[in-house]
Protein backbone atom coordinates (compact mmCIF):
# COMPACT_ATOMS: atom_id res chain seq x y z
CA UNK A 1 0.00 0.00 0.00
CA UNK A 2 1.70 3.23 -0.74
CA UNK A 3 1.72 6.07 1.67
CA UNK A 4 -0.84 8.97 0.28
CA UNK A 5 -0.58 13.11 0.52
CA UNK A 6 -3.54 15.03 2.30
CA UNK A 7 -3.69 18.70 2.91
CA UNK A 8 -6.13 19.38 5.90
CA UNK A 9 -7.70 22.28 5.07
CA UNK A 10 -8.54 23.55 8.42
CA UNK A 11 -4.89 23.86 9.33
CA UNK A 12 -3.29 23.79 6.10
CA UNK A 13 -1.01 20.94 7.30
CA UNK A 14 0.83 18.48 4.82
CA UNK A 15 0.39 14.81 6.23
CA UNK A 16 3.11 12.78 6.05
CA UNK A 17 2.46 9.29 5.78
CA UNK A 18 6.06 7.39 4.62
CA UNK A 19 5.05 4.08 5.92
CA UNK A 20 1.30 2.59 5.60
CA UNK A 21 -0.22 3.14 8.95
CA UNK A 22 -1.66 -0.80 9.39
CA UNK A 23 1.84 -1.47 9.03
CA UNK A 24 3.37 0.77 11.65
CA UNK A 25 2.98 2.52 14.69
CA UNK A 26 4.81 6.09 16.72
CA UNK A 27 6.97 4.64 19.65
CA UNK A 28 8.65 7.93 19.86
CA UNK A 29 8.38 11.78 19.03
CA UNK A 30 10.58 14.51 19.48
CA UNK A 31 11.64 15.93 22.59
CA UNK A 32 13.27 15.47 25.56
CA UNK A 33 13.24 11.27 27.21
CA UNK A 34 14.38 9.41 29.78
CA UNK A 35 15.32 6.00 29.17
CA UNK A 36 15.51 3.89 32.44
CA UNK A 37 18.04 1.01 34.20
CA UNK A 38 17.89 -1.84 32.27
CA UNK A 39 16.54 -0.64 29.41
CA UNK A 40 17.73 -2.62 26.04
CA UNK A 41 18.87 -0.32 23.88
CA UNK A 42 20.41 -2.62 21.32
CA UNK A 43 20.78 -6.61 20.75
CA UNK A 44 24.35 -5.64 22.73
CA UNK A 45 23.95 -2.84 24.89
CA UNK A 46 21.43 -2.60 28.41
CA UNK A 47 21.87 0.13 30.05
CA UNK A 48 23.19 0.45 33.77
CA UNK A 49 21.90 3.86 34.96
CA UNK A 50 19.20 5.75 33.90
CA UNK A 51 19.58 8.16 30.76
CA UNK A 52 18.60 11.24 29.40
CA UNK A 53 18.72 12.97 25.62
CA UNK A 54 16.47 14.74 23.54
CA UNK A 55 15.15 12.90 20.72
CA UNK A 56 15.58 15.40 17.57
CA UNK A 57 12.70 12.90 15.50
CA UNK A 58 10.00 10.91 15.68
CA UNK A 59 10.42 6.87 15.59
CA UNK A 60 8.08 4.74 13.45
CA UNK A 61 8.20 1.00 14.37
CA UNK A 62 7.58 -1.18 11.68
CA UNK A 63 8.71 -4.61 10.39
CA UNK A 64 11.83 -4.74 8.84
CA UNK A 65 11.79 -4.32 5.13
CA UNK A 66 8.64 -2.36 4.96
CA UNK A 67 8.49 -0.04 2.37
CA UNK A 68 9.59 3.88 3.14
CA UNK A 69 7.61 5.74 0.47
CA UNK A 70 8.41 9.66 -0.97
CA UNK A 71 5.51 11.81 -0.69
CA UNK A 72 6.65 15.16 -2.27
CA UNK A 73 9.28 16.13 -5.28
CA UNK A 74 13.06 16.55 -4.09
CA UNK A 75 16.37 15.84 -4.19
CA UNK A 76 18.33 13.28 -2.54
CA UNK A 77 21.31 15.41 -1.13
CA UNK A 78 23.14 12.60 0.78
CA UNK A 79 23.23 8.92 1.42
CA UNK A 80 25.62 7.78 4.23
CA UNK A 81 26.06 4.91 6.74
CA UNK A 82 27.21 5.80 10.11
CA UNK A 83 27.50 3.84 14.08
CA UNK A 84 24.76 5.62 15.15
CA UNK A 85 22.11 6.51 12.46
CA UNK A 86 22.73 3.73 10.58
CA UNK A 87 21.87 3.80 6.94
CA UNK A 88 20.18 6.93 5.73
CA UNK A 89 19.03 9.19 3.44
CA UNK A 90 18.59 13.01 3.53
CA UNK A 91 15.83 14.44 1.01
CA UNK A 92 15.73 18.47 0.24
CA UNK A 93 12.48 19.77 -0.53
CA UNK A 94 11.81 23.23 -1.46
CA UNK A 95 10.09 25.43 1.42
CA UNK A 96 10.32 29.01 0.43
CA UNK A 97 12.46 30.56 -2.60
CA UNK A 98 15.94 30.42 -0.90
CA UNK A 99 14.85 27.97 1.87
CA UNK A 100 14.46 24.47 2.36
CA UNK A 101 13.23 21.83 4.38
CA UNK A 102 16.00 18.42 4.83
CA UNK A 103 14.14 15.47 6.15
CA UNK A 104 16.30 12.46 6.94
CA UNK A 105 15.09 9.05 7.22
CA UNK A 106 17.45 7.13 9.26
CA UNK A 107 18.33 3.00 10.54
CA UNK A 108 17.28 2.20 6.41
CA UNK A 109 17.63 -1.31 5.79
CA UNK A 110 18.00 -1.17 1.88
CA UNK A 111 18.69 1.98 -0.17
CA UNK A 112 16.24 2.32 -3.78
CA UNK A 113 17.85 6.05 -4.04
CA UNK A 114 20.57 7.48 -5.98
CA UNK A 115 22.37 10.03 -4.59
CA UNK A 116 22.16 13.77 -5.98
CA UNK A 117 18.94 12.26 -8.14
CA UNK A 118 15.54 14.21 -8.30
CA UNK A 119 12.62 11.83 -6.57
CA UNK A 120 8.61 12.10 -6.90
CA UNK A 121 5.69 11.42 -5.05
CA UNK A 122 5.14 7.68 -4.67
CA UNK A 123 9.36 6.47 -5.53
CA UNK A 124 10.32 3.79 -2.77
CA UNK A 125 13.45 5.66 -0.90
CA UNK A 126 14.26 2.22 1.06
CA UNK A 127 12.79 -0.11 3.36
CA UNK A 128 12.87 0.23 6.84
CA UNK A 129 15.79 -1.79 9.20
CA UNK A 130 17.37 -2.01 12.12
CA UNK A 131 20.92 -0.10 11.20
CA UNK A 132 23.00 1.97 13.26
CA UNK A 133 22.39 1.62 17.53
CA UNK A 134 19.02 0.99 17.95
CA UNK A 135 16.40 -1.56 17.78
CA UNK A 136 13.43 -3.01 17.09
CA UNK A 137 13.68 -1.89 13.44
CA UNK A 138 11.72 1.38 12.64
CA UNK A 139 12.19 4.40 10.56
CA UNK A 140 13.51 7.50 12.48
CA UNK A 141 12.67 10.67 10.60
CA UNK A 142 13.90 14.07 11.52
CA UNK A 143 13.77 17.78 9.59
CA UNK A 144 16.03 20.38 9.14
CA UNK A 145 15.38 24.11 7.40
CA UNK A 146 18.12 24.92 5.81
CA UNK A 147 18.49 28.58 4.56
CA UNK A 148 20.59 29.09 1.27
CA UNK A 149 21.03 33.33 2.21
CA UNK A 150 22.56 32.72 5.42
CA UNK A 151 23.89 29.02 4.56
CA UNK A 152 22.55 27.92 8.21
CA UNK A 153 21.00 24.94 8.97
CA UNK A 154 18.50 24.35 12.10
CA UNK A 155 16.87 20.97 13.14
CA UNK A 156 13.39 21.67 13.96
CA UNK A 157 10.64 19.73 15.35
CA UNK A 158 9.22 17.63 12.29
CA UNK A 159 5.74 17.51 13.78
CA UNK A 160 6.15 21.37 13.27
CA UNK A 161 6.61 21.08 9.94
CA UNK A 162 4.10 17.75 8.85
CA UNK A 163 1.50 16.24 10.74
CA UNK A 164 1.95 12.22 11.05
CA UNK A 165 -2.19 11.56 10.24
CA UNK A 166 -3.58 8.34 11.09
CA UNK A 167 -0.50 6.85 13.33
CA UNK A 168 -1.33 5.79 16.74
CA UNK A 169 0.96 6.32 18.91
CA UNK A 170 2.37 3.25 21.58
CA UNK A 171 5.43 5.30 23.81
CA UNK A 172 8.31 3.11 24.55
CA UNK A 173 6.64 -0.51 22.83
CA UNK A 174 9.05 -2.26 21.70
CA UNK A 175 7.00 -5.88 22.60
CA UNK A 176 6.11 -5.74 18.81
């Protein structure tokens, strides 16, 4: 099932739907968490103490391989593989006319982007996996603005900037 663009009207919000919702669920949004003794954060790492960060994304959980559709025309600006993020992919889309908005779409299991290649609504980018640090496989998906005048870039809360429509949302489950 590919993922599908609505415009709310009321709010003039974009959904953004990169994985089909009966596949998939929100275990975690952005913002500041606490992850607690003992919590698994990997099949090698549990942790000892307690731990705080701030989240800069919002974690889908889905099975591995799933699909991670495009919903909007832009360009693939990097691919890279890192310890931490794992596979990923960061898409530019135009926001305003010397603006943009990066989203990333990290721990990708298989890459069906090019880099520096145009992509359109509906292209598979990848499928989601279980790369980089964390576990159960899901898609983590942040966004960036990034302004061409001042050649700044600024991570931003991506529920700011799309709504996720039709998710439900299960903190922390990771019984899936």
């Amino acid at each position: 099932m590919l993922a599908v663009i609505l415009v709310l009207s009321a709010q003039s919000a974009v959904c953004l739907v990169p994985i089909s919702t009966s596949e998939s669920h929100i275990s975690s949004r952005y913002g500041k968490r606490t992850w607690e003794k003992g919590k698994k954060i990997n099949k090698d790492l549990t942790l000892k103490h307690p731990y705080h960060s701030f989240h800069l994304g919002v974690d889908i959980v889905a099975k591995k391989g799933t699909r991670v559709t495009n919903q909007f025309t832009g360009r693939v600006i990097k691919i890279q593989h890192d310890q931490y993020r794992g596979s990923f992919v960061r898409i530019e889309y135009n926001h305003k006319k010397h603006d943009t908005v990066q989203v990333l779409y990290h721990h990708l299991d298989k890459i069906a982007v090019q880099e520096d290649s145009w992509i359109f609504p509906g292209e598979i980018i990848g499928t989601v996996g279980d790369t980089g640090t964390d576990f159960p496989p899901h898609l983590h998906i942040s966004a960036r603005y990034f302004s061409y005048t001042t050649r700044q870039t600024q991570d931003v809360d991506i529920e700011k900037v799309f709504k996720f429509c039709n998710y439900e949302y299960r903190h922390h489950d990771y019984r899936r």
